[in-house]
N, C-alpha and C. Protein backbone atom coordinates (compact mmCIF):
# COMPACT_ATOMS: atom_id res chain seq x y z
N UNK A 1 -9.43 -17.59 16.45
CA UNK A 1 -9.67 -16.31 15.80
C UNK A 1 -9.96 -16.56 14.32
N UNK A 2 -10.87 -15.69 13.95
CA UNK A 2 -11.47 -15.96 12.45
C UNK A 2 -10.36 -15.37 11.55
N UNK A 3 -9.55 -16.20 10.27
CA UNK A 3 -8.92 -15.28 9.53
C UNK A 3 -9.62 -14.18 8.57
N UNK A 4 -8.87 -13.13 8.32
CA UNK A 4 -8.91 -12.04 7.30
C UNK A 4 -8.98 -12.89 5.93
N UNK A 5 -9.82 -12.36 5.44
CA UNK A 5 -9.49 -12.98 3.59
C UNK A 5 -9.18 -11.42 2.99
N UNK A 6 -7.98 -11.92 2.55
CA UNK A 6 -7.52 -10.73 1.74
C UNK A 6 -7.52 -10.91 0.40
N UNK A 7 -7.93 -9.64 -0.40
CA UNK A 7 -8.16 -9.64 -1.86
C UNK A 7 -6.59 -8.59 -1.81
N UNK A 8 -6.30 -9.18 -3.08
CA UNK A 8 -5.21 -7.75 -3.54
C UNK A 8 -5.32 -7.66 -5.40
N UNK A 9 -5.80 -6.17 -5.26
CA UNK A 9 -5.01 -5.45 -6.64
C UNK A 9 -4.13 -4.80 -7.34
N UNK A 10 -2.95 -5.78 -7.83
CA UNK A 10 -2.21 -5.39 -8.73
C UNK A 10 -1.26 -6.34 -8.12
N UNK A 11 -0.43 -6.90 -9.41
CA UNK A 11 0.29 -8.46 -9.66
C UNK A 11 1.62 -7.87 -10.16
N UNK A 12 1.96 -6.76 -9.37
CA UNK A 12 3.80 -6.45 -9.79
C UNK A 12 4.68 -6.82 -8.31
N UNK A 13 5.76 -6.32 -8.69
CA UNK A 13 6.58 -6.91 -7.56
C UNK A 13 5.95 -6.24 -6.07
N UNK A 14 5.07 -5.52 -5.69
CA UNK A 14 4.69 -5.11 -4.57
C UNK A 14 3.35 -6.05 -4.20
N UNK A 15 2.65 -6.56 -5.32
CA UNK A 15 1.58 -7.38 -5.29
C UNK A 15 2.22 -8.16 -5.14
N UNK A 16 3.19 -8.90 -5.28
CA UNK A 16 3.45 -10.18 -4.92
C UNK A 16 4.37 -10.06 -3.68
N UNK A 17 4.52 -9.38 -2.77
CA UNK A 17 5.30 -9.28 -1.52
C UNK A 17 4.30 -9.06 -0.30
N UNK A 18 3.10 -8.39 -1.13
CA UNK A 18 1.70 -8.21 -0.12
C UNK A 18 0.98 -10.01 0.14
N UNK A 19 0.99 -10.43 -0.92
CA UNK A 19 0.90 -11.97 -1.00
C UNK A 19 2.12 -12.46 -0.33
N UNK A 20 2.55 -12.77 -0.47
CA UNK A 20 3.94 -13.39 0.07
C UNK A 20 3.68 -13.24 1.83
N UNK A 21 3.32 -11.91 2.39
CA UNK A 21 3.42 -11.55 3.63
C UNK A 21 1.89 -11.94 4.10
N UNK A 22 1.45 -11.96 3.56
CA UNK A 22 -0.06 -11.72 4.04
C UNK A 22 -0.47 -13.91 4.26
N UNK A 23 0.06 -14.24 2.90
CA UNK A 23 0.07 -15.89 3.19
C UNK A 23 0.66 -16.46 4.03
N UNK A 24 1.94 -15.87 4.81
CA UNK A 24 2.66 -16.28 5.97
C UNK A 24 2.09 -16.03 7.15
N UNK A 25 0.98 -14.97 7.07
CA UNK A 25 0.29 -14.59 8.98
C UNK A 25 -0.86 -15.79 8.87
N UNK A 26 -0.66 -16.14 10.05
CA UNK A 26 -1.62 -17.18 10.78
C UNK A 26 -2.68 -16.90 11.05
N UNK A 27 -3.44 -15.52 10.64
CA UNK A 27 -4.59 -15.49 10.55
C UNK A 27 -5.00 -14.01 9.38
N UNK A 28 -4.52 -14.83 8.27
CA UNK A 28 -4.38 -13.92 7.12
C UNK A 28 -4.94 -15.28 6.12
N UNK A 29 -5.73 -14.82 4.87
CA UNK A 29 -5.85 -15.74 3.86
C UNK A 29 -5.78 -15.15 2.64
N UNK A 30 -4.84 -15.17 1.23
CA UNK A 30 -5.21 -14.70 0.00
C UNK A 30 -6.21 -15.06 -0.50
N UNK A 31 -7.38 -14.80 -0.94
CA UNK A 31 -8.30 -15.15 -1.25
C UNK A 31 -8.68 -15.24 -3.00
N UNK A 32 -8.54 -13.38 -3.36
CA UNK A 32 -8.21 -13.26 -4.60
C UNK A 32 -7.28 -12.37 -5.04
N UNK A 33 -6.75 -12.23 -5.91
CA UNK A 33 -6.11 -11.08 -7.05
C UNK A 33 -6.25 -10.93 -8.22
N UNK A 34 -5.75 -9.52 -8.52
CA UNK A 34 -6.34 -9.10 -9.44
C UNK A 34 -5.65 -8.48 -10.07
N UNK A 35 -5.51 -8.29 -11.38
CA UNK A 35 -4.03 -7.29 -12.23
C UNK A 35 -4.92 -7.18 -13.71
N UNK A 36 -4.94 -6.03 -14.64
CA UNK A 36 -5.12 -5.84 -15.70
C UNK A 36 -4.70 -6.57 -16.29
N UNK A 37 -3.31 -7.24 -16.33
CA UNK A 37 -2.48 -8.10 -16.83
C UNK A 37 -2.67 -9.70 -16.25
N UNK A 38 -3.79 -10.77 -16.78
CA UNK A 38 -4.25 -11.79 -16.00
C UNK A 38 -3.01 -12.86 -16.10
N UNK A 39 -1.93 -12.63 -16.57
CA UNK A 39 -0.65 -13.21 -16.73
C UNK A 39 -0.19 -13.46 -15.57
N UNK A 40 -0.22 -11.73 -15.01
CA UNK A 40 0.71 -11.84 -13.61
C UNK A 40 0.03 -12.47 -12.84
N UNK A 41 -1.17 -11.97 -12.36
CA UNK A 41 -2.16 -12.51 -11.54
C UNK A 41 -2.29 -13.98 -11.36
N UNK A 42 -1.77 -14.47 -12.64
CA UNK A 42 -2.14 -15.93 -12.28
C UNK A 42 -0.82 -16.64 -12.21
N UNK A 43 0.28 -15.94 -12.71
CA UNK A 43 1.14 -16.36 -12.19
C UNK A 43 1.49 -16.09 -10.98
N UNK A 44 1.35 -15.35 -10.00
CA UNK A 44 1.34 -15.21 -8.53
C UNK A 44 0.36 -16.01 -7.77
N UNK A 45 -0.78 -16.28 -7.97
CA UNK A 45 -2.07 -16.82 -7.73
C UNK A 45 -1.53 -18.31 -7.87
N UNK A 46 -0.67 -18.72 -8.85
CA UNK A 46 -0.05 -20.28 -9.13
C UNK A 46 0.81 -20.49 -8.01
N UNK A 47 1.79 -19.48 -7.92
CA UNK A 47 2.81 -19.40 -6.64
C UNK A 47 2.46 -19.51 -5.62
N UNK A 48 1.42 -18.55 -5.30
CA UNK A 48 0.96 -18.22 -3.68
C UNK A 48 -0.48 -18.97 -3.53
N UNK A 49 -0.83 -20.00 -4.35
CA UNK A 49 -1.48 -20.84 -3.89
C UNK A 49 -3.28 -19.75 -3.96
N UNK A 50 -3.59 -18.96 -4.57
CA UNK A 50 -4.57 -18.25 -4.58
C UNK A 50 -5.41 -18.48 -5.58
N UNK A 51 -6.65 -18.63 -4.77
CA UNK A 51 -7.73 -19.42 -5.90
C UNK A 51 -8.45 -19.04 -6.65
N UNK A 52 -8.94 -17.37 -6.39
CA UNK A 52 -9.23 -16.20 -7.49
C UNK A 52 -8.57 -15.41 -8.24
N UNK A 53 -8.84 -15.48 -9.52
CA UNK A 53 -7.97 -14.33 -10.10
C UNK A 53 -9.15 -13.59 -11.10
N UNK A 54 -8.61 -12.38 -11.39
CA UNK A 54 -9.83 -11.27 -11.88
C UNK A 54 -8.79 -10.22 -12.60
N UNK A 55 -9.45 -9.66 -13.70
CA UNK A 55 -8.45 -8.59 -14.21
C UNK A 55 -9.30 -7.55 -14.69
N UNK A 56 -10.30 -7.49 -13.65
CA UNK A 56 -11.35 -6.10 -13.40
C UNK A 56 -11.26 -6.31 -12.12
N UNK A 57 -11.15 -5.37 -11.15
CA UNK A 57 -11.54 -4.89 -9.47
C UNK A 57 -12.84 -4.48 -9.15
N UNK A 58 -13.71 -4.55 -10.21
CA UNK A 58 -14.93 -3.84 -9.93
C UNK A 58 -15.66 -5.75 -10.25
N UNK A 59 -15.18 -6.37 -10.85
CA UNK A 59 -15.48 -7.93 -10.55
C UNK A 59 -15.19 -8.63 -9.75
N UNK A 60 -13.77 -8.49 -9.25
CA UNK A 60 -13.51 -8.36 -8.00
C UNK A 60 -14.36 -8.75 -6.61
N UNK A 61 -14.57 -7.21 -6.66
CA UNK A 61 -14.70 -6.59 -5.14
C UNK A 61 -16.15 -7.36 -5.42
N UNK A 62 -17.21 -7.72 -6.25
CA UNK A 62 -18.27 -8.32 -6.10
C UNK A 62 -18.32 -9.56 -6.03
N UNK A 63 -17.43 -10.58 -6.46
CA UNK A 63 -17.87 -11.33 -6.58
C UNK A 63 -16.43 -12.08 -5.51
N UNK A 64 -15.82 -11.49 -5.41
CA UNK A 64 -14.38 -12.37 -4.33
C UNK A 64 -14.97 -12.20 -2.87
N UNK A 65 -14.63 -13.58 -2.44
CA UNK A 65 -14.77 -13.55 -0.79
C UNK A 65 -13.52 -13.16 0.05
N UNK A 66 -14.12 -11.80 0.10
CA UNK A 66 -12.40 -11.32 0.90
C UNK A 66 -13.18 -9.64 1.93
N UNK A 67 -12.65 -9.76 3.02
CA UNK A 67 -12.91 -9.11 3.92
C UNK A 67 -12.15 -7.26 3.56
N UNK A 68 -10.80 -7.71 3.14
CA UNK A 68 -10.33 -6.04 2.74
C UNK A 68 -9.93 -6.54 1.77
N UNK A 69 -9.29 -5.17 0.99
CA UNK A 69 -8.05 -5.25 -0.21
C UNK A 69 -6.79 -4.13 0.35
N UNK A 70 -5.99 -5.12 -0.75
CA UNK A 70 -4.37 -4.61 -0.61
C UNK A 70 -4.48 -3.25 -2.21
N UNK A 71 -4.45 -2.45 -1.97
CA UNK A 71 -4.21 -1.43 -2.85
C UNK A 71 -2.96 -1.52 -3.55
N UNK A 72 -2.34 -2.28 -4.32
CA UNK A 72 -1.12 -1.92 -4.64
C UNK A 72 -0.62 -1.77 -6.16
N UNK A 73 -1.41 -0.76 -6.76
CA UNK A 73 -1.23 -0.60 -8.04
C UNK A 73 -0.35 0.67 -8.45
N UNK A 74 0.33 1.33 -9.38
CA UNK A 74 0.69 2.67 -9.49
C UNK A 74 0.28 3.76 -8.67
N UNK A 75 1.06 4.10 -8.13
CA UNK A 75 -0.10 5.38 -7.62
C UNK A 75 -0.87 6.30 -7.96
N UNK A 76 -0.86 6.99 -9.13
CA UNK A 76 -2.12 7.44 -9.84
C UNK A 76 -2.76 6.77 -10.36
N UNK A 77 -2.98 5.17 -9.77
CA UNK A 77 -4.33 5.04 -10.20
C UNK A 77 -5.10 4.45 -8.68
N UNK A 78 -4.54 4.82 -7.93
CA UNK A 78 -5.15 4.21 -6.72
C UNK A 78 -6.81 5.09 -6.32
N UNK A 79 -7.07 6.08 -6.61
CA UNK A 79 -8.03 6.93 -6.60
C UNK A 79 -9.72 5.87 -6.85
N UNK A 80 -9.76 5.25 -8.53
CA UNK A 80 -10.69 4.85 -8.71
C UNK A 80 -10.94 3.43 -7.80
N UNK A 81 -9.78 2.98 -7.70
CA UNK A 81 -9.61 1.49 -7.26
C UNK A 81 -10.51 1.45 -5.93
N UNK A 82 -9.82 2.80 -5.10
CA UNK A 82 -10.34 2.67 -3.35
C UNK A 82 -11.42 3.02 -3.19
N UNK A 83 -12.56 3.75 -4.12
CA UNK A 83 -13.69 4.45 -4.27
C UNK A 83 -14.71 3.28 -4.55
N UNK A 84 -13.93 2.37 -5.56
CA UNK A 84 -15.01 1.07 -5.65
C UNK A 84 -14.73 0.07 -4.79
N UNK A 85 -14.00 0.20 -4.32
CA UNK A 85 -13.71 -0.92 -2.98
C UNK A 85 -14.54 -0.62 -2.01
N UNK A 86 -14.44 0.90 -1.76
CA UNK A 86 -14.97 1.38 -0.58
C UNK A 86 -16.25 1.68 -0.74
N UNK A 87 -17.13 1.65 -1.86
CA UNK A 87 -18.61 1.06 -2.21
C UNK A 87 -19.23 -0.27 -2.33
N UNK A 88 -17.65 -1.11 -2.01
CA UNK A 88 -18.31 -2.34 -1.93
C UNK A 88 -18.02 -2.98 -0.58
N UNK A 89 -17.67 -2.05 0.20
CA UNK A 89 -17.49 -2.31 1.60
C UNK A 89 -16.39 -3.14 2.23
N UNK A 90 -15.57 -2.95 1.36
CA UNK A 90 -14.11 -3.72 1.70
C UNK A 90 -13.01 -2.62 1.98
N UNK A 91 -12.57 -2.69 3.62
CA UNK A 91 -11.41 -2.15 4.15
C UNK A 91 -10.17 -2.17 3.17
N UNK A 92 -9.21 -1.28 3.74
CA UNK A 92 -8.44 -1.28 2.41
C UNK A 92 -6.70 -1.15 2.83
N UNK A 93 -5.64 -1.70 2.75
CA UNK A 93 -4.72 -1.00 2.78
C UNK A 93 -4.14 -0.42 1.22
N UNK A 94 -3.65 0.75 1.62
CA UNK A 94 -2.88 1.79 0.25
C UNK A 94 -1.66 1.63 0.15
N UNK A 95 -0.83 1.02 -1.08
CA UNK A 95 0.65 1.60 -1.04
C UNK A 95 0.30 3.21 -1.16
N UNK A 96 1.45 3.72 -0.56
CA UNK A 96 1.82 5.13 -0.33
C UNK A 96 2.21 5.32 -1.89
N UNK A 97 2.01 6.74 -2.17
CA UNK A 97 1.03 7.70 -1.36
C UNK A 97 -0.31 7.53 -1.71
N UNK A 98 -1.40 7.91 -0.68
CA UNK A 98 -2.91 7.70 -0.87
C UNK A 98 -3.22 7.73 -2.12
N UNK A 99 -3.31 8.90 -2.50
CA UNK A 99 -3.79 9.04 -4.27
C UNK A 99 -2.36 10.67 -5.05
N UNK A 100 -2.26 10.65 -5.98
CA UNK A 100 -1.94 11.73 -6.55
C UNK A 100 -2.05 12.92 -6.79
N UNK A 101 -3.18 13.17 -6.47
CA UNK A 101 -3.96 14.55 -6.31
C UNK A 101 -5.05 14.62 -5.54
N UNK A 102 -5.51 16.36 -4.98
CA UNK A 102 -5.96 16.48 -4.23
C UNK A 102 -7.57 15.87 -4.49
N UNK A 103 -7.83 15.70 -5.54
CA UNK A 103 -9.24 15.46 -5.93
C UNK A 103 -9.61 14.03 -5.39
N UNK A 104 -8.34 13.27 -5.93
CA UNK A 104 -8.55 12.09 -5.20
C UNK A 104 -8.74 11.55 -3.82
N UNK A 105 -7.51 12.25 -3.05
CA UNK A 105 -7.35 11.96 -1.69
C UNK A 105 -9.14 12.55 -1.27
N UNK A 106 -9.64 13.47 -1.54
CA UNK A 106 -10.54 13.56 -0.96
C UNK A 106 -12.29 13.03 -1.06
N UNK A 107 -12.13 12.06 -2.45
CA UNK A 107 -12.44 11.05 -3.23
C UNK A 107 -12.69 10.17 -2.58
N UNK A 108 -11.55 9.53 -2.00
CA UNK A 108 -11.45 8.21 -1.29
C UNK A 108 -11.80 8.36 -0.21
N UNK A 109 -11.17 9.65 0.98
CA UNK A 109 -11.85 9.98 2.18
C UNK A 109 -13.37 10.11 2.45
N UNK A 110 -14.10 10.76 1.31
CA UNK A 110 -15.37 10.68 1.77
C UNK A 110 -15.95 9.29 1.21
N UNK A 111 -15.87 8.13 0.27
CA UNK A 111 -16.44 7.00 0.26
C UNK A 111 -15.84 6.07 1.14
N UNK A 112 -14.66 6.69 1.92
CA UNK A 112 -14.39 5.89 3.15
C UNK A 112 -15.57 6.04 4.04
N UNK A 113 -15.86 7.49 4.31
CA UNK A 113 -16.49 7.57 5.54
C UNK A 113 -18.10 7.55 5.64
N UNK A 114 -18.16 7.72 4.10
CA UNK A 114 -19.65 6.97 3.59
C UNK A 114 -19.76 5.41 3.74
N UNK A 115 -19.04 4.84 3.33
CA UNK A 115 -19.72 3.63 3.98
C UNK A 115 -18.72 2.69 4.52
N UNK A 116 -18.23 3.53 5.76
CA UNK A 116 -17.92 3.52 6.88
C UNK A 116 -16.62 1.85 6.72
N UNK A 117 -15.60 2.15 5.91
CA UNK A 117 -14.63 1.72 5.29
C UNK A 117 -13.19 2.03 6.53
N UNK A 118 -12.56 1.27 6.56
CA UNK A 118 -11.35 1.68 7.47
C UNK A 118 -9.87 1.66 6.35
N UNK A 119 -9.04 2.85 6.22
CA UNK A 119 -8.44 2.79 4.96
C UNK A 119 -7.38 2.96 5.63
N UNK A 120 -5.88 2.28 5.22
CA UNK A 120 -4.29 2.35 6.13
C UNK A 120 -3.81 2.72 4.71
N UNK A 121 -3.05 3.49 4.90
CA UNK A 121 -1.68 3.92 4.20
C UNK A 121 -0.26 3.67 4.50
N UNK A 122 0.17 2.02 3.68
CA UNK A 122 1.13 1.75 3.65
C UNK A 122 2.52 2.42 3.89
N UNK A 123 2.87 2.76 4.80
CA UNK A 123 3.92 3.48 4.82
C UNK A 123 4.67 2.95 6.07
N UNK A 124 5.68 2.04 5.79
CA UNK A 124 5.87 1.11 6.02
C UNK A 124 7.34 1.30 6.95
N UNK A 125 8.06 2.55 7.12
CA UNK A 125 9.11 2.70 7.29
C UNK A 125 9.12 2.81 8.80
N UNK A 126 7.95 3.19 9.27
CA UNK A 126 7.31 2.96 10.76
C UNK A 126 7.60 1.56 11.38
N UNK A 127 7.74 0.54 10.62
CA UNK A 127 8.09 -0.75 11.10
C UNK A 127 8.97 -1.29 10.50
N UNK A 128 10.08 -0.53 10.01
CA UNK A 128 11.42 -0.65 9.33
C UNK A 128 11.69 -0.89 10.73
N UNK A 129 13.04 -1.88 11.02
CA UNK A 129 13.59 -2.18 12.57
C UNK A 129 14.71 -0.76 12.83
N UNK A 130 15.57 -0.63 11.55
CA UNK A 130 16.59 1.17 12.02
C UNK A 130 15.51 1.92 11.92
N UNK A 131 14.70 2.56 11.08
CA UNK A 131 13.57 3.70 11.31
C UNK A 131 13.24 3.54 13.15
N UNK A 132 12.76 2.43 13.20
CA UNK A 132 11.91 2.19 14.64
C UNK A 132 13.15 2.36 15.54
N UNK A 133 14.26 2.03 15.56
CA UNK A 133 15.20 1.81 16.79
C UNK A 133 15.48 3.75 16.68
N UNK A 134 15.57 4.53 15.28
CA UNK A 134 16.00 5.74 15.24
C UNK A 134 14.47 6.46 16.25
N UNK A 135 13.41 6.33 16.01
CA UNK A 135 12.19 6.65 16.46
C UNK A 135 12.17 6.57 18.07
N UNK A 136 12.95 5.21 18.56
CA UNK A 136 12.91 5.11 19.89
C UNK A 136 13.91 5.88 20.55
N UNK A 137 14.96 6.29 19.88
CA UNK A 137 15.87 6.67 20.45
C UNK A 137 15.79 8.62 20.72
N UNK A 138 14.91 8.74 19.49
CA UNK A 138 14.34 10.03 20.10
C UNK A 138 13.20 10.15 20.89
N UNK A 139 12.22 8.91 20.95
CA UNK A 139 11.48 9.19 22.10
C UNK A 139 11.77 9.48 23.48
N UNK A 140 13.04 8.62 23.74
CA UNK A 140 13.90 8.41 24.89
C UNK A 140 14.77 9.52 25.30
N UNK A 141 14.86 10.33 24.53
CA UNK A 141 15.47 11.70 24.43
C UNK A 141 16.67 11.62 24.34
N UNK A 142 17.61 10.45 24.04
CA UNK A 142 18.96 10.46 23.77
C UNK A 142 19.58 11.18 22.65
N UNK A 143 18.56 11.92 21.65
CA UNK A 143 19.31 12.60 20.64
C UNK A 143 19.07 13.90 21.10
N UNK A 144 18.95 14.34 22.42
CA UNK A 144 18.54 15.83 22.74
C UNK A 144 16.58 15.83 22.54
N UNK A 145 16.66 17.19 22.14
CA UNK A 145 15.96 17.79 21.39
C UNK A 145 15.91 17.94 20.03
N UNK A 146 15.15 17.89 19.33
CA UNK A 146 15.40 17.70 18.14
C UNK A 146 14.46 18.75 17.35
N UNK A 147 15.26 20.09 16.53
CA UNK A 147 14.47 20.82 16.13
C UNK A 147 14.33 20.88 14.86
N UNK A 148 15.22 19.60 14.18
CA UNK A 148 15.37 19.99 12.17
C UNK A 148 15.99 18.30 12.07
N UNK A 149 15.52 18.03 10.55
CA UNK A 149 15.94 16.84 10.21
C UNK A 149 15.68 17.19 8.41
N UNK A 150 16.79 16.03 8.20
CA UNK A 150 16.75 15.47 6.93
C UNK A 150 16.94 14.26 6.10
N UNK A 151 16.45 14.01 5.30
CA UNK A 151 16.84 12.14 5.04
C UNK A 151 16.80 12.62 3.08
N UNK A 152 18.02 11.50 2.92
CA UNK A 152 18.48 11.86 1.71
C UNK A 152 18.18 10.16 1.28
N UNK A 153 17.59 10.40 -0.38
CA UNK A 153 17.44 9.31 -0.95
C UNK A 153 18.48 9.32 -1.63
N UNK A 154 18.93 7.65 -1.99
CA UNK A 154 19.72 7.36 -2.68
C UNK A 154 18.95 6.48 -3.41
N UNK A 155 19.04 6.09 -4.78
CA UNK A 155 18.50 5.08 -5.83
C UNK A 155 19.53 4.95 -7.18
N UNK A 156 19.06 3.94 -7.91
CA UNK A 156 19.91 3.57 -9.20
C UNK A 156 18.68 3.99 -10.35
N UNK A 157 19.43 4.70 -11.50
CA UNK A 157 18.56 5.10 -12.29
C UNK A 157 17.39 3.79 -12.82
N UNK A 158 17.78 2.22 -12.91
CA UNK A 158 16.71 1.74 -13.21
C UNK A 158 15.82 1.69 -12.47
N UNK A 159 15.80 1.66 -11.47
CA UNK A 159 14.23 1.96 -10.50
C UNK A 159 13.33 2.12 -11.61
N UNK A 160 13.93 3.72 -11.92
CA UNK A 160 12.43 4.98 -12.79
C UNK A 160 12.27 4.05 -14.52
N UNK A 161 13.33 3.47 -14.89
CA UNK A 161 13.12 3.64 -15.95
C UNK A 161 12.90 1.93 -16.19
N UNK A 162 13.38 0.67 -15.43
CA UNK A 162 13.42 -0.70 -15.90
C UNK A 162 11.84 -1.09 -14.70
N UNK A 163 12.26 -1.03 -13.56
CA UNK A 163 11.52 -1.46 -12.78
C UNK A 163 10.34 -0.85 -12.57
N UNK A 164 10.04 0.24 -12.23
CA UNK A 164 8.99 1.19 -12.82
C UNK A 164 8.26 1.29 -13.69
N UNK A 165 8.02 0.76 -14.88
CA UNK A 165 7.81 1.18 -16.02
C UNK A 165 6.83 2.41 -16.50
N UNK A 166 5.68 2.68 -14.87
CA UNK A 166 5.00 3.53 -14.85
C UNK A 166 5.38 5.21 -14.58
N UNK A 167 6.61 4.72 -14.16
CA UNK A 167 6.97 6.30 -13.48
C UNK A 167 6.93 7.47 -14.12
N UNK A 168 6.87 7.58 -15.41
CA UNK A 168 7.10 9.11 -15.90
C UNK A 168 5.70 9.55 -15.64
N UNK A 169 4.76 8.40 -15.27
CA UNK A 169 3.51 9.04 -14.63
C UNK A 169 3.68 9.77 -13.13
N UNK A 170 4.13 9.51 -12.78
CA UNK A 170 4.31 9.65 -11.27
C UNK A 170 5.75 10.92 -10.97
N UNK A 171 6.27 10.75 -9.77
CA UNK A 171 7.37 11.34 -9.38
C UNK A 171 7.66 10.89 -8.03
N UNK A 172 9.41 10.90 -8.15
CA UNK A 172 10.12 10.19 -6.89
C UNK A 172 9.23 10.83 -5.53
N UNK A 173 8.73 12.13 -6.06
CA UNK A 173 8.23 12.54 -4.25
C UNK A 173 6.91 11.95 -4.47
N UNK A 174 6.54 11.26 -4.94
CA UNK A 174 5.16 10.56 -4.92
C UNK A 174 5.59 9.23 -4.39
N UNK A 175 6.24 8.61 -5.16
CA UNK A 175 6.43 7.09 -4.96
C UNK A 175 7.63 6.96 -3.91
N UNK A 176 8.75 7.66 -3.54
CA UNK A 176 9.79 7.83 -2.53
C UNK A 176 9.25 8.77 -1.59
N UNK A 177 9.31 9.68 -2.07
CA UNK A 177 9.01 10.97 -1.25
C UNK A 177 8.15 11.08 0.19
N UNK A 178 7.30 10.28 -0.39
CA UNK A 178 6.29 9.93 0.37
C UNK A 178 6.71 9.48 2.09
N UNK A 179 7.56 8.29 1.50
CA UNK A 179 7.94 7.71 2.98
C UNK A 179 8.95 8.98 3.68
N UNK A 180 10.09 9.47 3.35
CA UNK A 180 10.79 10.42 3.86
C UNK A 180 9.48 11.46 4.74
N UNK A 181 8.66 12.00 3.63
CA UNK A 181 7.89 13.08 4.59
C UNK A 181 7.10 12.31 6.13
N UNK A 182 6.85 11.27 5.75
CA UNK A 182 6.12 10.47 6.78
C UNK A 182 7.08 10.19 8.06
N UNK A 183 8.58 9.91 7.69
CA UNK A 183 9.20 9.12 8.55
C UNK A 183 9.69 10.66 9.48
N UNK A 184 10.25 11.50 8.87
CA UNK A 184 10.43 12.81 9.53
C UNK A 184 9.56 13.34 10.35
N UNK A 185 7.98 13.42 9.87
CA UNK A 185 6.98 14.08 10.73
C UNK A 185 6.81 13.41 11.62
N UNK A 186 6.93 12.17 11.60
CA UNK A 186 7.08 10.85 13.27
C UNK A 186 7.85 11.25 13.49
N UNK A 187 9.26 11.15 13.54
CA UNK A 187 10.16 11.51 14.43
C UNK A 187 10.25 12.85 14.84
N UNK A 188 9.92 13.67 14.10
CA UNK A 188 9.61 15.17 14.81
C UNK A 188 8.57 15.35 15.61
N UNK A 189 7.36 14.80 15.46
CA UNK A 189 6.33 14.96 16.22
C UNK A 189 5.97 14.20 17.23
N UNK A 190 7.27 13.45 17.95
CA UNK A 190 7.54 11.92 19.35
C UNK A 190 7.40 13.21 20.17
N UNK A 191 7.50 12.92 21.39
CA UNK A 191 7.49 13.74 22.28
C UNK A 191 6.88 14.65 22.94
């Protein structure tokens, strides 16, 4: 089987776990990355053994030999990123959530389907092993019927403010939120 060459943009701790995972499948290859910050990029690129690095995506996506990209930058800025990807004909996965606003999401949907781009939205809790065993167990109907749910986040204030550094752009129901609404509407909508 022919491997995937994967490009990824953005060199923070989610860029380097998309690398990390993506260099371990047996028919996965990092090819290039890419971060505004050519620091990170090449310090991950040093780590994970990756032989392109770029700190434009629009240099990138032209000139890297890579079949998709890993979307994994802030989430308001994922909008421009997937629009030039998806004009340069590279499949895409998204960290969640797609884009920030409605302008975007529908941005990216139509230069998906213009040139005919296949786009996944990371949302990853679907192949969490408790999410999935909770998922099976209502498929199976052992929790009844199920007509209401809720899932409560818990976090430590540095998330937003050390690890984050972007967040006062954003909001927990953007960057958290996201997975809760996703993981609920699967399990409500099994059956």
């Amino acid at each position: 089987m022919e491997r995937l060459k994967m490009g990824i943009v953005g060199a923070g701790i989610w860029g380097e776990n998309h690398a990390r995972i993506y260099q371990s499948h047996p028919f996965v290859e990092v090819t290039a990355i890419c971060d505004m910050s050519p620091q990170k990029a090449e310090a991950i690129a040093s780590k994970m053994g990756i032989g392109q690095v770029y700190s434009d995506y629009n240099e990138m996506f032209q000139k890297a030999d890579c079949d998709a990209v890993a979307i994994v930058t802030p989430d308001f800025a994922h909008g421009d990123i997937a629009v030039a990807a998806a004009a340069h004909k590279k499949h895409m996965l998204i960290e969640k959530p797609l884009a920030t606003t409605r302008e975007d999401v529908y941005r990216i949907v139509d230069a998906a389907e213009k040139n005919q781009v296949r786009v996944m939205v990371d949302l990853h809790n679907r192949f969490s092993p408790p999410f999935n065993a909770a998922h099976q167990a209502v498929e199976r109907g052992e929790l009844g019927t199920v007509y209401s749910a809720y899932m409560r986040l818990n976090d430590v204030k540095w998330v937003a403010t050390d690890m984050l550094p972007w967040a006062a752009k954003s909001s927990i129901l953007w960057f958290l939120g996201s997975h809760s609404l996703d993981t609920l509407r699967w399990f409500l909508t099994t059956r």
